[in-house]
Protein backbone atom coordinates (compact mmCIF):
# COMPACT_ATOMS: atom_id res chain seq x y z
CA UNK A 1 -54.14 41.31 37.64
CA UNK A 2 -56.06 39.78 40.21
CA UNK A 3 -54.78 42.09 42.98
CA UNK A 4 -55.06 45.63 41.26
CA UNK A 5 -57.75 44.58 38.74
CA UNK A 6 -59.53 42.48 40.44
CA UNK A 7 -60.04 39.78 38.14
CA UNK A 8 -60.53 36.00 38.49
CA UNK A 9 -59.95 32.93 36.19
CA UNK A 10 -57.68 29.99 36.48
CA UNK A 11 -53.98 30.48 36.08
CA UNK A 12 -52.71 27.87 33.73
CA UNK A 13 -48.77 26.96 33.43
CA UNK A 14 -46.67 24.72 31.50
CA UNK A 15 -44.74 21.79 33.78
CA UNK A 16 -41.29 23.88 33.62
CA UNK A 17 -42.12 26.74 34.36
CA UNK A 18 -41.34 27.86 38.69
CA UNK A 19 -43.74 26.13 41.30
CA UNK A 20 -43.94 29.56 42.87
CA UNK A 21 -46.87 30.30 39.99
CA UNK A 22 -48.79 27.63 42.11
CA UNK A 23 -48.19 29.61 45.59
CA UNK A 24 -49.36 33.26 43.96
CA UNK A 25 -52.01 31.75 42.42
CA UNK A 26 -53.38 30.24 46.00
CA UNK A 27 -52.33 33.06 47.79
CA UNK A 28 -55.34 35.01 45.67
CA UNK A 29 -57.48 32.20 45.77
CA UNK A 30 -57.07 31.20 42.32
CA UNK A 31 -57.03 27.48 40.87
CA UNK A 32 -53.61 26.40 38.89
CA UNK A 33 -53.39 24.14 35.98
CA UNK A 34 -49.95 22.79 34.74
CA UNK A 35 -49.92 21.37 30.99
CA UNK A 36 -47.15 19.86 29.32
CA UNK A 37 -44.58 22.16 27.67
CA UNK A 38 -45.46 24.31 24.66
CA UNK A 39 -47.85 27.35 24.52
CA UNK A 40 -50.23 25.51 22.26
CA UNK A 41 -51.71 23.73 25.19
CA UNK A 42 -52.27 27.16 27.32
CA UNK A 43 -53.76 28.39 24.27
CA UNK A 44 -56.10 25.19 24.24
CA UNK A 45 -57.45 26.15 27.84
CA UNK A 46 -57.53 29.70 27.27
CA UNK A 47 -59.46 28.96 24.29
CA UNK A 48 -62.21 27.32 26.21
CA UNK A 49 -61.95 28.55 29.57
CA UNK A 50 -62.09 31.07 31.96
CA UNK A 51 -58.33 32.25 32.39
CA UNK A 52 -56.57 34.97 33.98
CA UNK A 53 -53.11 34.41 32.97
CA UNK A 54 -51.21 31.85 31.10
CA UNK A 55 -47.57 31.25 31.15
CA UNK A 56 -44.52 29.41 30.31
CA UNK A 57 -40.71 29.22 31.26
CA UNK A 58 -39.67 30.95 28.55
CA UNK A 59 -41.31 33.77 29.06
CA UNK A 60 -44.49 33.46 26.87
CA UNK A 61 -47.56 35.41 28.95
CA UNK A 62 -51.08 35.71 27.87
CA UNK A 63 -53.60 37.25 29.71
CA UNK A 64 -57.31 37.59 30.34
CA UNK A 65 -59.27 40.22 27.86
CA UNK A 66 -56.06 39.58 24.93
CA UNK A 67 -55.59 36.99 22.24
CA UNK A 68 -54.79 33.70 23.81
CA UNK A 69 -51.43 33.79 22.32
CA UNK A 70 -47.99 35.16 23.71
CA UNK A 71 -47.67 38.93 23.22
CA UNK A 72 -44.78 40.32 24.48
CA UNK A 73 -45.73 44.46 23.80
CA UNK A 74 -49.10 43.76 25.28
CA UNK A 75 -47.25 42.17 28.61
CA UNK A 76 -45.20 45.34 28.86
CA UNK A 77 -47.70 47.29 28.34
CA UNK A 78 -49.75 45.60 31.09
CA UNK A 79 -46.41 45.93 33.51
CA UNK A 80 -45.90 49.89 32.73
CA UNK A 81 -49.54 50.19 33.77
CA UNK A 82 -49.10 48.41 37.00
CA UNK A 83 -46.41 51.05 37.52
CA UNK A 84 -48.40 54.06 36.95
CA UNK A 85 -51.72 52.95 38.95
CA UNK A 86 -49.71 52.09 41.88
CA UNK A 87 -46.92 54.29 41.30
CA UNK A 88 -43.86 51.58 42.63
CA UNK A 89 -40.80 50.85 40.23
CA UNK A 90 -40.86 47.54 38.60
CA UNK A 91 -38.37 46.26 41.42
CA UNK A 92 -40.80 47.40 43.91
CA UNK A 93 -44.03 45.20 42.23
CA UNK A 94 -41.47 42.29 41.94
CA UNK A 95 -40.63 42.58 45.73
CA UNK A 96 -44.22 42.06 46.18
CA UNK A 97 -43.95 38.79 44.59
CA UNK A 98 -41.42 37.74 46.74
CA UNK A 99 -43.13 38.44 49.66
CA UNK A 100 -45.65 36.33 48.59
CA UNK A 101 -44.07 33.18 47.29
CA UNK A 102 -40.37 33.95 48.56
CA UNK A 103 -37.29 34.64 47.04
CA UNK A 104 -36.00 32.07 43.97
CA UNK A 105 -34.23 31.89 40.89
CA UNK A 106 -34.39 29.31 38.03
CA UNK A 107 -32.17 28.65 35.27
CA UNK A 108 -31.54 26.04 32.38
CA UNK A 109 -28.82 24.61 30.63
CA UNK A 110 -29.00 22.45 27.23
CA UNK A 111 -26.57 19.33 27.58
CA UNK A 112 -25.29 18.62 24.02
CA UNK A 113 -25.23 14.83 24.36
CA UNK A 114 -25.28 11.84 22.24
CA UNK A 115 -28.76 10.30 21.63
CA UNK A 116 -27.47 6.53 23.20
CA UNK A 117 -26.63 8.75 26.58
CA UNK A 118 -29.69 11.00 26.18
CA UNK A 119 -32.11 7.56 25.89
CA UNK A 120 -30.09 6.24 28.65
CA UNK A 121 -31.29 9.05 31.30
CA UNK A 122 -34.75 9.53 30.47
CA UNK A 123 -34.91 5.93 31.27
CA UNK A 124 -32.96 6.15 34.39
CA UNK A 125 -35.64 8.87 35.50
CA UNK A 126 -38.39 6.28 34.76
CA UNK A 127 -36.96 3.30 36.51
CA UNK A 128 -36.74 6.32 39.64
CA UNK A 129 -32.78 5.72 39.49
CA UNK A 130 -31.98 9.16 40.57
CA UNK A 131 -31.80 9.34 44.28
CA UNK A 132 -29.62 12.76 44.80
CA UNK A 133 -28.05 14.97 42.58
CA UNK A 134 -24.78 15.76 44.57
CA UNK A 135 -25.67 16.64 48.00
CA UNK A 136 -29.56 17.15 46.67
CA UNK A 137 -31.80 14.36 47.91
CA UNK A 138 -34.67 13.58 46.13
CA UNK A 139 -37.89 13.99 48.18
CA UNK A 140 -40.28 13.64 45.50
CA UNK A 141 -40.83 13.44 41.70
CA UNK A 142 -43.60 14.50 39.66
CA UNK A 143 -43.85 13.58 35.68
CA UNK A 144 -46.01 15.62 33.67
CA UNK A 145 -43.77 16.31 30.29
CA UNK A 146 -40.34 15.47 31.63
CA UNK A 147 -39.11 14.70 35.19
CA UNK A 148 -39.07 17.25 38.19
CA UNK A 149 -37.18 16.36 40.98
CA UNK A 150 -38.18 17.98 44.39
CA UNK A 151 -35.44 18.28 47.20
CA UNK A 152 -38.07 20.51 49.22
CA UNK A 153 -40.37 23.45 48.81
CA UNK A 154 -37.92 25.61 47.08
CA UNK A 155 -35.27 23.59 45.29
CA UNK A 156 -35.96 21.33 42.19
CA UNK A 157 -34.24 20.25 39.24
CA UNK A 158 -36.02 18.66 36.05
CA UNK A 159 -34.54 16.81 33.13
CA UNK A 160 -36.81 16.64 29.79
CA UNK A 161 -35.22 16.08 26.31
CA UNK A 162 -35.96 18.67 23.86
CA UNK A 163 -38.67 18.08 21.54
CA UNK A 164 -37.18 20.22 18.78
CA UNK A 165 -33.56 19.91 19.38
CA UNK A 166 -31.10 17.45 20.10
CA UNK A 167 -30.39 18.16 23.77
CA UNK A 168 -31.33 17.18 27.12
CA UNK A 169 -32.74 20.02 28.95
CA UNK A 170 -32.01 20.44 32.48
CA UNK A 171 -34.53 23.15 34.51
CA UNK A 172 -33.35 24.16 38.60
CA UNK A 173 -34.96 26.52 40.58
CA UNK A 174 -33.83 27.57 44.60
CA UNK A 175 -33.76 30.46 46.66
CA UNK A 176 -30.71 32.07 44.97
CA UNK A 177 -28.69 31.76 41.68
CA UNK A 178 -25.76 30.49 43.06
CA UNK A 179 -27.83 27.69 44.51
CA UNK A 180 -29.34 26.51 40.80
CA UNK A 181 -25.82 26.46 39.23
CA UNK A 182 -25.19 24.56 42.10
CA UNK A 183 -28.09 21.88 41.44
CA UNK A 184 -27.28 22.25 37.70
CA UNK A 185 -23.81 21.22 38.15
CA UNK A 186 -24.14 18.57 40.57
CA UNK A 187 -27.19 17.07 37.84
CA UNK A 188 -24.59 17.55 34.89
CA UNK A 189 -22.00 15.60 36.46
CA UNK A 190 -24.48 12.58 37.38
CA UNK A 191 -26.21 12.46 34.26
CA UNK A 192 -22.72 12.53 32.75
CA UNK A 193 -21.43 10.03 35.07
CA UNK A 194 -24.83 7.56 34.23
């Protein structure tokens, strides 16, 4: 939007969804807020401020000029429109997002586990117990609404128990697929192991 439309606002993003939101928002010169998980805090912001685009990892959008509220037709709409003004295939227009932040992928799984076990991570992630998920060291952590784990700039795993189910979820992003199952293998078999 802010490229072919030329609009501004704030991009706002819940803490799981990819980092690489962050880059394309700099990269037009627009400010990024992350809120916890759950579109009913992007709605809060949109509700009151000046936003472009809001977003979260499971694929909820809302944009500028719409209801603050995930719309799914109105997002497609918006993407078939990008097609015909600039007149590139939808792989095209997502190439241009990877030259821009980079290739990546990001995945999830849901680890069925008993609550004891489940209790028993999220407070090995406070005491900062997790050093390296298989051959993943930990460079950083960041804890917004769950716990993100950087190994660099484009490979991260995060571990957040659901809020409405009784699993553990575990979020990964890197440059390629192969590389997240990787991280979300290695951070099954520790938590597992814990």
């Amino acid at each position: 939007m802010s490229k072919y439309k030329k609009e501004t606002g704030k991009v706002v993003i819940t803490f799981s969804v990819t980092d690489k939101m962050k880059k394309m928002a700099h990269a037009f010169g627009l400010e990024c807020e992350v809120t916890q998980i759950g579109f009913k805090y992007i709605a809060e912001i949109m509700a009151k401020e000046d936003v472009i685009v809001g977003g979260e990892e499971s694929g909820g959008l809302a944009v500028k000029g719409h209801i603050p509220e995930r719309d799914g037709i109105w997002i497609a709409m918006m993407v078939l429109e990008f097609m015909a003004r600039t007149g590139k295939t939808l792989q095209e227009l997502i190439r241009e997002v990877y030259d821009i932040v980079g290739p990546f992928a990001t995945d999830r799984d849901d680890l069925h586990i008993e609550e004891s076990r489940k209790q028993a991570v999220i407070q090995a992630c406070k005491n900062n117990t997790y050093k390296a998920f298989g051959p993943y060291r930990v460079q950083s952590t960041e804890s917004i609404d769950g716990f993100k784990f950087y190994f660099d700039d484009d490979r991260w795993v995060m571990i957040r128990p659901s809020g409405t189910e009784p699993v553990l979820r575990v979020y990964a992003q890197a440059p390629t697929a192969g590389e997240v199952r990787e991280i979300l293998d290695a951070t099954k078999k520790e938590v597992l192991s814990f």
